[in-house]
PDB file of N, CA and C in Angstrom:
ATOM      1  N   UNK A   1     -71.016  64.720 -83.167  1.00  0.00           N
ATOM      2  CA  UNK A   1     -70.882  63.557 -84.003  1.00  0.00           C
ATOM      3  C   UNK A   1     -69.961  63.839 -85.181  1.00  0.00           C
ATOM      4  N   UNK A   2     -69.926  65.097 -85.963  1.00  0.00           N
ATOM      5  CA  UNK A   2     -69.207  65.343 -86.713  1.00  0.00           C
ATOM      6  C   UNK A   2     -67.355  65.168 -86.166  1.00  0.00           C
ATOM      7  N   UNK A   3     -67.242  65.820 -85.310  1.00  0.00           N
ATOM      8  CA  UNK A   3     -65.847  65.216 -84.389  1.00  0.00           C
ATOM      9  C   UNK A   3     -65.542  63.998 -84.634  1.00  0.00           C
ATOM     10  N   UNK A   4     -66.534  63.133 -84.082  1.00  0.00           N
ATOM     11  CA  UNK A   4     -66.178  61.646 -83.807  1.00  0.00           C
ATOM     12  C   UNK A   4     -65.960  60.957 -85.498  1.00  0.00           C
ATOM     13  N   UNK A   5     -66.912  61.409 -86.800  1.00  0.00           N
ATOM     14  CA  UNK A   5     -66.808  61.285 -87.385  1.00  0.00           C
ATOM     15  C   UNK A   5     -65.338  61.837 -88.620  1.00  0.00           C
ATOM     16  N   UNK A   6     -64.392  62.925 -88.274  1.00  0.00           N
ATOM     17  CA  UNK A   6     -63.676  63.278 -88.594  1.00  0.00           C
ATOM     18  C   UNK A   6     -62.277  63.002 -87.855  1.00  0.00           C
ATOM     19  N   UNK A   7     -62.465  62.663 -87.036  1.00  0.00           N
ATOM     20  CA  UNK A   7     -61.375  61.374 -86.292  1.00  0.00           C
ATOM     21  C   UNK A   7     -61.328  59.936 -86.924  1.00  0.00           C
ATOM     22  N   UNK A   8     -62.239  59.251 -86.791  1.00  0.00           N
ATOM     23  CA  UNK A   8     -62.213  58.448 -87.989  1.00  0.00           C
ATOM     24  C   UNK A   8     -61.985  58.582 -89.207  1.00  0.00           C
ATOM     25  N   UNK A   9     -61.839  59.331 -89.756  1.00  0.00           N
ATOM     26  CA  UNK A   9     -61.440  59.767 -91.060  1.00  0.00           C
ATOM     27  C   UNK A   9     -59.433  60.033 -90.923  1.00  0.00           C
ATOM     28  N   UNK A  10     -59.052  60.288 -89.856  1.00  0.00           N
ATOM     29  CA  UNK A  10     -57.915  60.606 -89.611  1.00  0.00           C
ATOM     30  C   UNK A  10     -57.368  62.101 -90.089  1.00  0.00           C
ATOM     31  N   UNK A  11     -58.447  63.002 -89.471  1.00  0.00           N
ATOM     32  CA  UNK A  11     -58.742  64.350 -89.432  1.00  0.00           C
ATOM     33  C   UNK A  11     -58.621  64.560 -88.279  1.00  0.00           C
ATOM     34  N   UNK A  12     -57.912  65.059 -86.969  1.00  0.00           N
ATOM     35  CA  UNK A  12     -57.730  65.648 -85.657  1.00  0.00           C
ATOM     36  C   UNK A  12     -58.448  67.095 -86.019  1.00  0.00           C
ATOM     37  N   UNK A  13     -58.962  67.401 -85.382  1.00  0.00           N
ATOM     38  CA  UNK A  13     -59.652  69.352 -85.273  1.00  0.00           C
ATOM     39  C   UNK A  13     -58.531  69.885 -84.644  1.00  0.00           C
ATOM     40  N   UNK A  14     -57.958  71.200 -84.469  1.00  0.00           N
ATOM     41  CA  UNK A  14     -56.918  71.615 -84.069  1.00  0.00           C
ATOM     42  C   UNK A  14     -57.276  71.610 -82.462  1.00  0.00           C
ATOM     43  N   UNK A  15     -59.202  72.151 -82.282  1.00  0.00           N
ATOM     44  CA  UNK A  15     -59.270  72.028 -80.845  1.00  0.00           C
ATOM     45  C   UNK A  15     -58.953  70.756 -80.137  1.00  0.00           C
ATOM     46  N   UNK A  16     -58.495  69.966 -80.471  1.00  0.00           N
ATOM     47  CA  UNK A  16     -58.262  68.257 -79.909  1.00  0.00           C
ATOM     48  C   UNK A  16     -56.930  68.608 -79.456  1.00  0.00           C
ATOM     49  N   UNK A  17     -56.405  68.940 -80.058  1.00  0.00           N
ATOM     50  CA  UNK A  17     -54.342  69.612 -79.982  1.00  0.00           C
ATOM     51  C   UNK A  17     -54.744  70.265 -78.591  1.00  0.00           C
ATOM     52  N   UNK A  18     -55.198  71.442 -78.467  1.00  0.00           N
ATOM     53  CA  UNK A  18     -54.994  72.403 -78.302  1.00  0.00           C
ATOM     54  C   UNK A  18     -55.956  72.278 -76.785  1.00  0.00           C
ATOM     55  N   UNK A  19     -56.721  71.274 -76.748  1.00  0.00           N
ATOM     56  CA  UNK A  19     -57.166  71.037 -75.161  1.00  0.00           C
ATOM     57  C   UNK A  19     -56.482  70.142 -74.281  1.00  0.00           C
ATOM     58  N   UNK A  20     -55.661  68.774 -75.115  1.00  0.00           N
ATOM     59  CA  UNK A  20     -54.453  68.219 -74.661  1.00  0.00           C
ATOM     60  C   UNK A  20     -53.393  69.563 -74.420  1.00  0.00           C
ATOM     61  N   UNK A  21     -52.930  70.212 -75.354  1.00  0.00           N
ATOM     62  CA  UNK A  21     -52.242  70.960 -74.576  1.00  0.00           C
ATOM     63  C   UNK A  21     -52.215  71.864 -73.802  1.00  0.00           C
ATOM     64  N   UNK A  22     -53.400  72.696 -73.357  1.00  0.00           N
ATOM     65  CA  UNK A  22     -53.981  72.801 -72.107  1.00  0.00           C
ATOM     66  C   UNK A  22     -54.213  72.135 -70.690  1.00  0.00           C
ATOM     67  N   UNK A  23     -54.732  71.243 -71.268  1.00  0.00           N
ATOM     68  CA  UNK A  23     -54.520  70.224 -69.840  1.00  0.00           C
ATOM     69  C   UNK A  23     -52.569  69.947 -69.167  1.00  0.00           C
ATOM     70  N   UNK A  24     -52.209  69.903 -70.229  1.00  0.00           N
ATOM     71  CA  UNK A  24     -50.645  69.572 -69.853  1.00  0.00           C
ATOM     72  C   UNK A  24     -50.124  70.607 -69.392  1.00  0.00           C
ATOM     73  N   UNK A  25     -50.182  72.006 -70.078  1.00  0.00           N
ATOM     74  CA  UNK A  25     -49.699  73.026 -69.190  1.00  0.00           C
ATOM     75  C   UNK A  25     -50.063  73.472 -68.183  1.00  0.00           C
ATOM     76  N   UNK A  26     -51.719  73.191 -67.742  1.00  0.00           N
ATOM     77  CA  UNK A  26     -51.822  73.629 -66.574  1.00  0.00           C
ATOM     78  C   UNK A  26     -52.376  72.286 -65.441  1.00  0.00           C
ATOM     79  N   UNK A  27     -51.326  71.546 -66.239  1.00  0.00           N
ATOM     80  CA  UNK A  27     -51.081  70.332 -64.632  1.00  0.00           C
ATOM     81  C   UNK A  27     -49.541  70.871 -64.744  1.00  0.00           C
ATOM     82  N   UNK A  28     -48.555  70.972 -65.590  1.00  0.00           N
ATOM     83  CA  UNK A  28     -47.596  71.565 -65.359  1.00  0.00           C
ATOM     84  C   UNK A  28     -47.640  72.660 -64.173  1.00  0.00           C
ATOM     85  N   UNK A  29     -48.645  73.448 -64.235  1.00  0.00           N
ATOM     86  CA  UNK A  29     -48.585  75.018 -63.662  1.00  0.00           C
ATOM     87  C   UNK A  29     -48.838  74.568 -61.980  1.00  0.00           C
ATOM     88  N   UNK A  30     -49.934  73.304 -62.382  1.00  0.00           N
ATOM     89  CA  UNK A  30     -50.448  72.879 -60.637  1.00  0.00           C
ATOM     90  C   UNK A  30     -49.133  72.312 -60.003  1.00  0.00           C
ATOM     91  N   UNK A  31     -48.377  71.223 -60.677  1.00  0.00           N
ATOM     92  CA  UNK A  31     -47.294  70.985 -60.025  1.00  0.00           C
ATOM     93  C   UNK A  31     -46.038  72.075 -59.609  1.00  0.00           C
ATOM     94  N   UNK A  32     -46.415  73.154 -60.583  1.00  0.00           N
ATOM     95  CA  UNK A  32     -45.268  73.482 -60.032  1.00  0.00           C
ATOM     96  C   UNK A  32     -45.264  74.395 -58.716  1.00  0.00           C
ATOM     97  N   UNK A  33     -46.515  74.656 -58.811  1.00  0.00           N
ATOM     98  CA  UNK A  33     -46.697  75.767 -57.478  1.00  0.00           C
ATOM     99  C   UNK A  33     -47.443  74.690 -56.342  1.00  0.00           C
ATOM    100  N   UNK A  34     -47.315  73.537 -56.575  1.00  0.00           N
ATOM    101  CA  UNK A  34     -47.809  73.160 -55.337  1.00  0.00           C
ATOM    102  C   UNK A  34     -46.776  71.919 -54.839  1.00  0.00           C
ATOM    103  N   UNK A  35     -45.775  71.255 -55.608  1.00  0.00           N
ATOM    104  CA  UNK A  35     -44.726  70.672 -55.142  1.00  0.00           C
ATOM    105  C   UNK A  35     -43.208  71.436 -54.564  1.00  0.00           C
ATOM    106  N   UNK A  36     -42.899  70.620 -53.860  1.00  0.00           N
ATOM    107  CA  UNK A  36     -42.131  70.903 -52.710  1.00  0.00           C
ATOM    108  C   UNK A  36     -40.687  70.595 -53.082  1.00  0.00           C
ATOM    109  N   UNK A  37     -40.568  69.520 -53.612  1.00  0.00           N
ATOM    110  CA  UNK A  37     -39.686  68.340 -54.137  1.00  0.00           C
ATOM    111  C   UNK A  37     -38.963  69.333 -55.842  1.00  0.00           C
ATOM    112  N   UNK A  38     -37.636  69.596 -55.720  1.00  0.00           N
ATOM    113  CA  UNK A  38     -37.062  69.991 -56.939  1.00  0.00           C
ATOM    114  C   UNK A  38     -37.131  69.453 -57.980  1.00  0.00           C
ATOM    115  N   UNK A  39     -36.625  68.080 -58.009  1.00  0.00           N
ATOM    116  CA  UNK A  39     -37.432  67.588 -59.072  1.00  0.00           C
ATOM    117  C   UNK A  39     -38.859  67.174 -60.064  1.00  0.00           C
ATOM    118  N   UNK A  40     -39.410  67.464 -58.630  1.00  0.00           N
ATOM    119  CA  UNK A  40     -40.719  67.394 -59.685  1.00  0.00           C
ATOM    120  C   UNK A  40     -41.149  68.870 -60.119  1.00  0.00           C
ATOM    121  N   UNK A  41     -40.390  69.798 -59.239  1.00  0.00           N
ATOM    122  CA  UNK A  41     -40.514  70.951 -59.730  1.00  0.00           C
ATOM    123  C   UNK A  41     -40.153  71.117 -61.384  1.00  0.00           C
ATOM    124  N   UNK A  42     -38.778  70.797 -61.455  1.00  0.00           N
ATOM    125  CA  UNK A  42     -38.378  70.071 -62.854  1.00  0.00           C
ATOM    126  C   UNK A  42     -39.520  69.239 -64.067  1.00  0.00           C
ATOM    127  N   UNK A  43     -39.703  68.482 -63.280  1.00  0.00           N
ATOM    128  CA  UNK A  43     -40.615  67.774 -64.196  1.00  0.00           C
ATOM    129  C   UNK A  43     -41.604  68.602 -64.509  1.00  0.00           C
ATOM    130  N   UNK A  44     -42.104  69.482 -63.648  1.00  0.00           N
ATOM    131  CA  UNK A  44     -43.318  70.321 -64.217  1.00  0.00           C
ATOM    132  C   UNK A  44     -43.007  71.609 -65.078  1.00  0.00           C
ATOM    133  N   UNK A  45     -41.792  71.672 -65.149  1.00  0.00           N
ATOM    134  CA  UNK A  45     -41.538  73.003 -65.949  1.00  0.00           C
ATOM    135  C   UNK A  45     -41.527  72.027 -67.338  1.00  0.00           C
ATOM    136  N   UNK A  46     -40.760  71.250 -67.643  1.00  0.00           N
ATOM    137  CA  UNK A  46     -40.767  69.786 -68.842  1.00  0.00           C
ATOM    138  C   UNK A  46     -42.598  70.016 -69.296  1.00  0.00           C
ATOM    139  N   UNK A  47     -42.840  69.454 -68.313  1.00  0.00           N
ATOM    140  CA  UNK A  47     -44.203  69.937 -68.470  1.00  0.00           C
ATOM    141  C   UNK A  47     -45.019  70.789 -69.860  1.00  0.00           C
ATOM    142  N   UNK A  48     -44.584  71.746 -68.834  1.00  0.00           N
ATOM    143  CA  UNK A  48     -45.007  72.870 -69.482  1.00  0.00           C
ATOM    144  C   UNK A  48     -44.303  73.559 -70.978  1.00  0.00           C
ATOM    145  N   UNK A  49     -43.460  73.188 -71.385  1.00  0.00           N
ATOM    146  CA  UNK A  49     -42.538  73.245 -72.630  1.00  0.00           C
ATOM    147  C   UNK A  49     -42.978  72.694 -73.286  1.00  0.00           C
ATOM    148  N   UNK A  50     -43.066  70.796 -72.619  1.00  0.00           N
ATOM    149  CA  UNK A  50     -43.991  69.952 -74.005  1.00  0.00           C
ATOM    150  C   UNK A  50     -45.345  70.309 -74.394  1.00  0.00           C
ATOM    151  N   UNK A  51     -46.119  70.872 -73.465  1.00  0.00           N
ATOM    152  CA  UNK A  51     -47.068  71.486 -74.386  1.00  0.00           C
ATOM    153  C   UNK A  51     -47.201  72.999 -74.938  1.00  0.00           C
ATOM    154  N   UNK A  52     -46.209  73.764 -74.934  1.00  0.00           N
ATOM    155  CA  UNK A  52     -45.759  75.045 -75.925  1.00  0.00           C
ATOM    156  C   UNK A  52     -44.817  74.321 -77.288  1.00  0.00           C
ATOM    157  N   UNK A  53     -44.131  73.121 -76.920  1.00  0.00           N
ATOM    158  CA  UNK A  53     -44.288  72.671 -78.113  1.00  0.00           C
ATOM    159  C   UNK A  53     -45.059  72.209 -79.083  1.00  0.00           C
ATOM    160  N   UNK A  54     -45.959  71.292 -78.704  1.00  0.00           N
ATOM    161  CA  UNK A  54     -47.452  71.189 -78.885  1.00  0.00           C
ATOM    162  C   UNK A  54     -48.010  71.824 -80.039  1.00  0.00           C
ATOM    163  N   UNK A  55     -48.664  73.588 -79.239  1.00  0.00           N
ATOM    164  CA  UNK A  55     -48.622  74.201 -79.718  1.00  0.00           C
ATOM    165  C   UNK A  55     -48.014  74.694 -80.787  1.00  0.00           C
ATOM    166  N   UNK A  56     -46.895  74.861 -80.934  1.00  0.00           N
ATOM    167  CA  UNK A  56     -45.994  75.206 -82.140  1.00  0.00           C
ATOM    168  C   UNK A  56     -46.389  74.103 -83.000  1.00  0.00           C
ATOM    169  N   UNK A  57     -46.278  73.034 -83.189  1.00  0.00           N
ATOM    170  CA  UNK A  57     -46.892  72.029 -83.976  1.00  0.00           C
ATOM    171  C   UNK A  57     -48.057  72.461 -84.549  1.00  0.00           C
ATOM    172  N   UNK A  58     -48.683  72.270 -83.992  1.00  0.00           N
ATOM    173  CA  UNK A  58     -50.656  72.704 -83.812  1.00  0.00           C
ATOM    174  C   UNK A  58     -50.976  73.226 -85.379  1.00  0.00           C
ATOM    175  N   UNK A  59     -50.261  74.744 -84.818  1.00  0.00           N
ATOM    176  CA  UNK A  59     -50.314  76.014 -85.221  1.00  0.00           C
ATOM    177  C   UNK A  59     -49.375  76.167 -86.939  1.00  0.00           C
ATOM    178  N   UNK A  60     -48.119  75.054 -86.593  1.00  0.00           N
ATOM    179  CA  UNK A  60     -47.684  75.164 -87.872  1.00  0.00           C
ATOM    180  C   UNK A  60     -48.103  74.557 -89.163  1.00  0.00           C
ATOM    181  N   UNK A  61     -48.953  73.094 -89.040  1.00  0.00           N
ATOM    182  CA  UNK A  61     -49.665  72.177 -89.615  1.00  0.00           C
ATOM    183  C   UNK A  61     -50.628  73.027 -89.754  1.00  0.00           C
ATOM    184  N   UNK A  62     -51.759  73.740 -89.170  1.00  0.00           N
ATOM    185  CA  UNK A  62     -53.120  74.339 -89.324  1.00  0.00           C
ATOM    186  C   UNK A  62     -52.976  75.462 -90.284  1.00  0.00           C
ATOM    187  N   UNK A  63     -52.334  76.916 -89.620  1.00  0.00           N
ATOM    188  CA  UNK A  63     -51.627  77.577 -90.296  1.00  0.00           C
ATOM    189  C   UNK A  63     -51.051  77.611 -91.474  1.00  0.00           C
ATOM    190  N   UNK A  64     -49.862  76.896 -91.861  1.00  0.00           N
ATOM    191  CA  UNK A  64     -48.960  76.858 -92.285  1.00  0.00           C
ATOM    192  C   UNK A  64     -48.801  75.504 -92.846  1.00  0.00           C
ATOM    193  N   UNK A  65     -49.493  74.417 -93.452  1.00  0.00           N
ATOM    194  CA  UNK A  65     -49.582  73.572 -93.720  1.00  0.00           C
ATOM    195  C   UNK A  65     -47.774  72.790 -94.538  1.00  0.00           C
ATOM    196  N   UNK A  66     -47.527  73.755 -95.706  1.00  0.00           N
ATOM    197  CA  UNK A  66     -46.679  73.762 -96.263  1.00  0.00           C
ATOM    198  C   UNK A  66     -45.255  73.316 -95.812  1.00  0.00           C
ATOM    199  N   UNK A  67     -45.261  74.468 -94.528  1.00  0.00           N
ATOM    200  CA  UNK A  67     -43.951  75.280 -94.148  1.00  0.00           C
ATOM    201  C   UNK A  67     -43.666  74.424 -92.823  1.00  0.00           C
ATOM    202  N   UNK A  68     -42.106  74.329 -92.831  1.00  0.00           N
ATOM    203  CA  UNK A  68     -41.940  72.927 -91.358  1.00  0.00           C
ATOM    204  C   UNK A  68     -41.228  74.194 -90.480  1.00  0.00           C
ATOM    205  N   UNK A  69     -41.649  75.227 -90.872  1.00  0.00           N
ATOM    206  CA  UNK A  69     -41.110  76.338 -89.303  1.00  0.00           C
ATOM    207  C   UNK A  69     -41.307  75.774 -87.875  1.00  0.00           C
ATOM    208  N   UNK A  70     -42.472  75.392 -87.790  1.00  0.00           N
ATOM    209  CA  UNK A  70     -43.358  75.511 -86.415  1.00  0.00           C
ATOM    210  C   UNK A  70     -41.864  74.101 -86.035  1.00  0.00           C
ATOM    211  N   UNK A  71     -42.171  72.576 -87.025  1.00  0.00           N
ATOM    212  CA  UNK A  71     -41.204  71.447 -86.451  1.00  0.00           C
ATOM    213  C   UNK A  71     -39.943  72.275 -86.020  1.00  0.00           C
ATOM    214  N   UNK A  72     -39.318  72.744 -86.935  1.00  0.00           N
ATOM    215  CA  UNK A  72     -37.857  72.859 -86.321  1.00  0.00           C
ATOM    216  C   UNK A  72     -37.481  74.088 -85.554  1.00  0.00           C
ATOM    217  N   UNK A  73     -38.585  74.800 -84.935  1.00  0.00           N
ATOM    218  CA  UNK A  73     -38.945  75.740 -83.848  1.00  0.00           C
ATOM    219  C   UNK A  73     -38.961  74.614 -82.646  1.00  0.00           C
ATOM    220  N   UNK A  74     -39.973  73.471 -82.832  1.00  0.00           N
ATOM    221  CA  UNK A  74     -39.678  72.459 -81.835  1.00  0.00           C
ATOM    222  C   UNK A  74     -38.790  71.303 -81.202  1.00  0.00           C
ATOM    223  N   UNK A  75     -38.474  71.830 -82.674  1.00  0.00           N
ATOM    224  CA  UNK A  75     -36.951  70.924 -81.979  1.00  0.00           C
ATOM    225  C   UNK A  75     -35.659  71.495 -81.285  1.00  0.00           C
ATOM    226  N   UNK A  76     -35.558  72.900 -81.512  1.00  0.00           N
ATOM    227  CA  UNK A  76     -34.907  73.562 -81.344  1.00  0.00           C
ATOM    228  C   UNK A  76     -34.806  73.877 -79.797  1.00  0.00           C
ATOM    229  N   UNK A  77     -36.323  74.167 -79.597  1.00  0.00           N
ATOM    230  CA  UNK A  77     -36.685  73.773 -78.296  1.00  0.00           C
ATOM    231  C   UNK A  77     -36.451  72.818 -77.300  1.00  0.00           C
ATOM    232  N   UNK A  78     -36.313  71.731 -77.913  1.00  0.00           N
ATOM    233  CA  UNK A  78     -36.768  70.093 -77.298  1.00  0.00           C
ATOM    234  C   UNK A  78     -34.817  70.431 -76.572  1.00  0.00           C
ATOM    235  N   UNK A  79     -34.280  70.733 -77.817  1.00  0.00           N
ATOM    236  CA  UNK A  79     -32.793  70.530 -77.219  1.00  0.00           C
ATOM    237  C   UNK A  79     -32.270  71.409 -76.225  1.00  0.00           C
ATOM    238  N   UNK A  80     -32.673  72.875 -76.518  1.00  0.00           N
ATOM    239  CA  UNK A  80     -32.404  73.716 -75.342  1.00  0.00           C
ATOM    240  C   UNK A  80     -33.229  73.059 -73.867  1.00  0.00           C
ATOM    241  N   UNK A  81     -34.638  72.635 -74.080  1.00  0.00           N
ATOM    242  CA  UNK A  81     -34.941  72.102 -72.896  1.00  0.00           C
ATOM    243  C   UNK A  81     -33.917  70.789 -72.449  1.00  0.00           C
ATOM    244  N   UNK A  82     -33.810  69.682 -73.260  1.00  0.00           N
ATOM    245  CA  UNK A  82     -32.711  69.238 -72.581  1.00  0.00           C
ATOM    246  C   UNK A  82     -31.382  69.671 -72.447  1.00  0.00           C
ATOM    247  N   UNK A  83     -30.565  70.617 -72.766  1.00  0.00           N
ATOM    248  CA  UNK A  83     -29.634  70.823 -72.229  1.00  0.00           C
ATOM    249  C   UNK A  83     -30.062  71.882 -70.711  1.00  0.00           C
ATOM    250  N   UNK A  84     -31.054  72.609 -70.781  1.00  0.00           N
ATOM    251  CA  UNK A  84     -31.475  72.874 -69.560  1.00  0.00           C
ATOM    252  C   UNK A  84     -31.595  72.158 -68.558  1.00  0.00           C
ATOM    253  N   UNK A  85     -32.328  70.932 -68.728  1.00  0.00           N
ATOM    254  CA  UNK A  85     -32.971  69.784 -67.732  1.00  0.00           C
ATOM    255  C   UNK A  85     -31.236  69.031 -67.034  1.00  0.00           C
ATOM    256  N   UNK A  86     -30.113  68.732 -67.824  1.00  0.00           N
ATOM    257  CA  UNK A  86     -29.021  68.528 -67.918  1.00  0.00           C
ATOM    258  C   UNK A  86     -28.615  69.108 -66.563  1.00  0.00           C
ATOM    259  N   UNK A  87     -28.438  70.428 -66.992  1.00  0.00           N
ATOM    260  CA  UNK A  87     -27.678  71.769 -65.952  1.00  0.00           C
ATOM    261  C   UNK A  87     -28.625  71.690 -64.625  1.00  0.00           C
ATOM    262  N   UNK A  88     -29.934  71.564 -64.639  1.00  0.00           N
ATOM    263  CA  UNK A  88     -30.677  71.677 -63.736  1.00  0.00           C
ATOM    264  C   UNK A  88     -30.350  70.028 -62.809  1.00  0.00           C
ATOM    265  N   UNK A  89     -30.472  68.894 -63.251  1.00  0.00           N
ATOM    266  CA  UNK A  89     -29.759  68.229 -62.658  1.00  0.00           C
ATOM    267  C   UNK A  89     -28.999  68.005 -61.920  1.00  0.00           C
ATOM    268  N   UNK A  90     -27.730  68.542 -62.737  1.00  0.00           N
ATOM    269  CA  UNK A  90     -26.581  68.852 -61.722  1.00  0.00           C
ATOM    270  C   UNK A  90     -26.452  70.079 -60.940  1.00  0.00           C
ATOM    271  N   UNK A  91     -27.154  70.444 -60.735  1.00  0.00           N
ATOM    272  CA  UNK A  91     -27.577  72.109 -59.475  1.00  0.00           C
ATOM    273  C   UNK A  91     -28.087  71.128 -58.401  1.00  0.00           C
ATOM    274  N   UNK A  92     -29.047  70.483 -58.937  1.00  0.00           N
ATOM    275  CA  UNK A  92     -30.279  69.133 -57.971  1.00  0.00           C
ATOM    276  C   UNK A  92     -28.799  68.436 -57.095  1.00  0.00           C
ATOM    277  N   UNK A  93     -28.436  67.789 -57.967  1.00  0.00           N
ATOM    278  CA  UNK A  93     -27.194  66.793 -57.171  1.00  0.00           C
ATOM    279  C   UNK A  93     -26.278  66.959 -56.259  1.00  0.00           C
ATOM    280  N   UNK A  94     -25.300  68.804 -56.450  1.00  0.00           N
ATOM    281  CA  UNK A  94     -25.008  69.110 -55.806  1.00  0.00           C
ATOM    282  C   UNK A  94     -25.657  69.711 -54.539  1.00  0.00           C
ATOM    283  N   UNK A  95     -26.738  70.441 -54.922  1.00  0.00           N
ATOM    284  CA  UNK A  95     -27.516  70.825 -53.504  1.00  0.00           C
ATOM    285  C   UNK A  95     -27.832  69.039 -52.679  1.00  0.00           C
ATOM    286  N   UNK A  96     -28.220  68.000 -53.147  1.00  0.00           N
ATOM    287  CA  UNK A  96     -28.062  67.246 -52.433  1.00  0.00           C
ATOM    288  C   UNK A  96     -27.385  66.718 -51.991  1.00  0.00           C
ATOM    289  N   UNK A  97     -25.841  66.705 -52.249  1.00  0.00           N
ATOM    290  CA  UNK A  97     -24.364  66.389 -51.453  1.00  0.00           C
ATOM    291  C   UNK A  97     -24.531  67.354 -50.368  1.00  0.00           C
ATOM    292  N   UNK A  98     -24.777  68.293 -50.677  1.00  0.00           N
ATOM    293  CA  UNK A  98     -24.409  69.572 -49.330  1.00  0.00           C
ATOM    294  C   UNK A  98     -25.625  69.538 -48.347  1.00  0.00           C
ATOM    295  N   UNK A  99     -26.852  69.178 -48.585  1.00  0.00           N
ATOM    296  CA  UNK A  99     -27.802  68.965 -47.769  1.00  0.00           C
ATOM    297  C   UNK A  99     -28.636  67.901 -47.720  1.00  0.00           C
ATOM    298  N   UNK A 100     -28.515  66.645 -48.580  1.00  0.00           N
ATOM    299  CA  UNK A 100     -28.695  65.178 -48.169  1.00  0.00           C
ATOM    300  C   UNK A 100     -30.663  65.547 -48.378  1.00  0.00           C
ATOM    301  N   UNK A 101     -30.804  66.763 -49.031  1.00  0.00           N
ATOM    302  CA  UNK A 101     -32.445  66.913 -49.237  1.00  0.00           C
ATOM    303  C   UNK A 101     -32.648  67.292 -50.485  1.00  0.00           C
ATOM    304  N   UNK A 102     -33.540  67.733 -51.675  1.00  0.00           N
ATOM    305  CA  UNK A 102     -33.728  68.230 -52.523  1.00  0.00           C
ATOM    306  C   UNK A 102     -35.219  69.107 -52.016  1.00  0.00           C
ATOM    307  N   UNK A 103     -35.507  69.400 -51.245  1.00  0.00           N
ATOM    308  CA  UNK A 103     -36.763  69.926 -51.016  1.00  0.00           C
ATOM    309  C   UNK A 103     -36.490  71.496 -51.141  1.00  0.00           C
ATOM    310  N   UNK A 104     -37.202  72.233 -51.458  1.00  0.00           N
ATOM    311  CA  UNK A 104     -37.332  73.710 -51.814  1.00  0.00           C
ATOM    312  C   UNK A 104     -37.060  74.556 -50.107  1.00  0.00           C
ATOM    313  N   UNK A 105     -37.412  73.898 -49.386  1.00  0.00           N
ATOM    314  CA  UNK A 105     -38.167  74.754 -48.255  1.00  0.00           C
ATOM    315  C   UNK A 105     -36.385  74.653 -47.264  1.00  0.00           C
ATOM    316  N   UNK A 106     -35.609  73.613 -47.547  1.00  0.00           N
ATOM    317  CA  UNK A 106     -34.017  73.324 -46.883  1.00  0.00           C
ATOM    318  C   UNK A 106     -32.939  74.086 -47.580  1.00  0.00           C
ATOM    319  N   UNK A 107     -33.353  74.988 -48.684  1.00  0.00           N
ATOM    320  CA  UNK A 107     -32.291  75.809 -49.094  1.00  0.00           C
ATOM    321  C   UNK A 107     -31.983  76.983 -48.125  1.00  0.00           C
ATOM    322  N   UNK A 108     -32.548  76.902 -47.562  1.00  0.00           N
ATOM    323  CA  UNK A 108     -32.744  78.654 -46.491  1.00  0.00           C
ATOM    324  C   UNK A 108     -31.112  77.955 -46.046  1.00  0.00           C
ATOM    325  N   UNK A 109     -30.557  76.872 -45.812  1.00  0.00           N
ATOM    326  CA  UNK A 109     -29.417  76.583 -45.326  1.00  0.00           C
ATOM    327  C   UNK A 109     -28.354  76.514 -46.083  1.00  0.00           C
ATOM    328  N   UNK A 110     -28.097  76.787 -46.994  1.00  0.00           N
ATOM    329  CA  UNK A 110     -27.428  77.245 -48.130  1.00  0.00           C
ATOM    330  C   UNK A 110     -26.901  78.678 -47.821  1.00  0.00           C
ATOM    331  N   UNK A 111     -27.593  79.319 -47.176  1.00  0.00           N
ATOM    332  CA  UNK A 111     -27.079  80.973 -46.956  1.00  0.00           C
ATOM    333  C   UNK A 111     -26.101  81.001 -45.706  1.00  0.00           C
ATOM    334  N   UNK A 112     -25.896  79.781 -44.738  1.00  0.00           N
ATOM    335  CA  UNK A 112     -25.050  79.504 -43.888  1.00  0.00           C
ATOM    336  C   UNK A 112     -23.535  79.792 -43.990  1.00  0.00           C
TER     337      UNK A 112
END
């Protein structure tokens, strides 16, 4: 009750952060070892970044109340992940000109 009561107050507990971002990284982790499909392979690594960003948040507000390290640690992030997601794209696109598939398991034809 104290929870419910400190949410209303517009008090988050850090464990509230920090089990959302749990859950996100490890549906990240399920997708990625159990999809087939490159892109969602993609999407699950995204995944898994947005909640290590998360984290960095979390940790810098709790911690570090003062200090905006943890934000511009995450942003820093946010951009390398998209210029990653970018490049990874276009790897996706071309493997699908050359094999009309994006599936993990049709690259073995790539070594042709």
């Amino acid at each position: 009750m104290d929870i419910l009561n400190n949410i209303l107050a517009g008090q988050v507990p850090m464990e509230l952060y920090l089990g959302v971002s749990l859950i996100m990284f490890f549906a990240g982790v399920y997708g990625f070892l159990s999809r087939k499909s490159m892109l969602m392979i993609l999407i699950s690594i995204e995944l898994m970044l947005n909640a290590a960003d998360i984290n960095f948040v979390v940790f810098n507000r709790y911690l570090f109340p003062g200090h905006l390290e943890g934000f511009y640690f995450t942003l820093f992030t946010i951009a390398i992940a998209a210029c990653e997601t970018a490049v990874a794209i276009a790897i996706i696109i071309n493997i699908y000109r050359n094999l009309t598939s994006v599936e993990v398991g049709n690259l073995d034809q790539m070594k042709e």
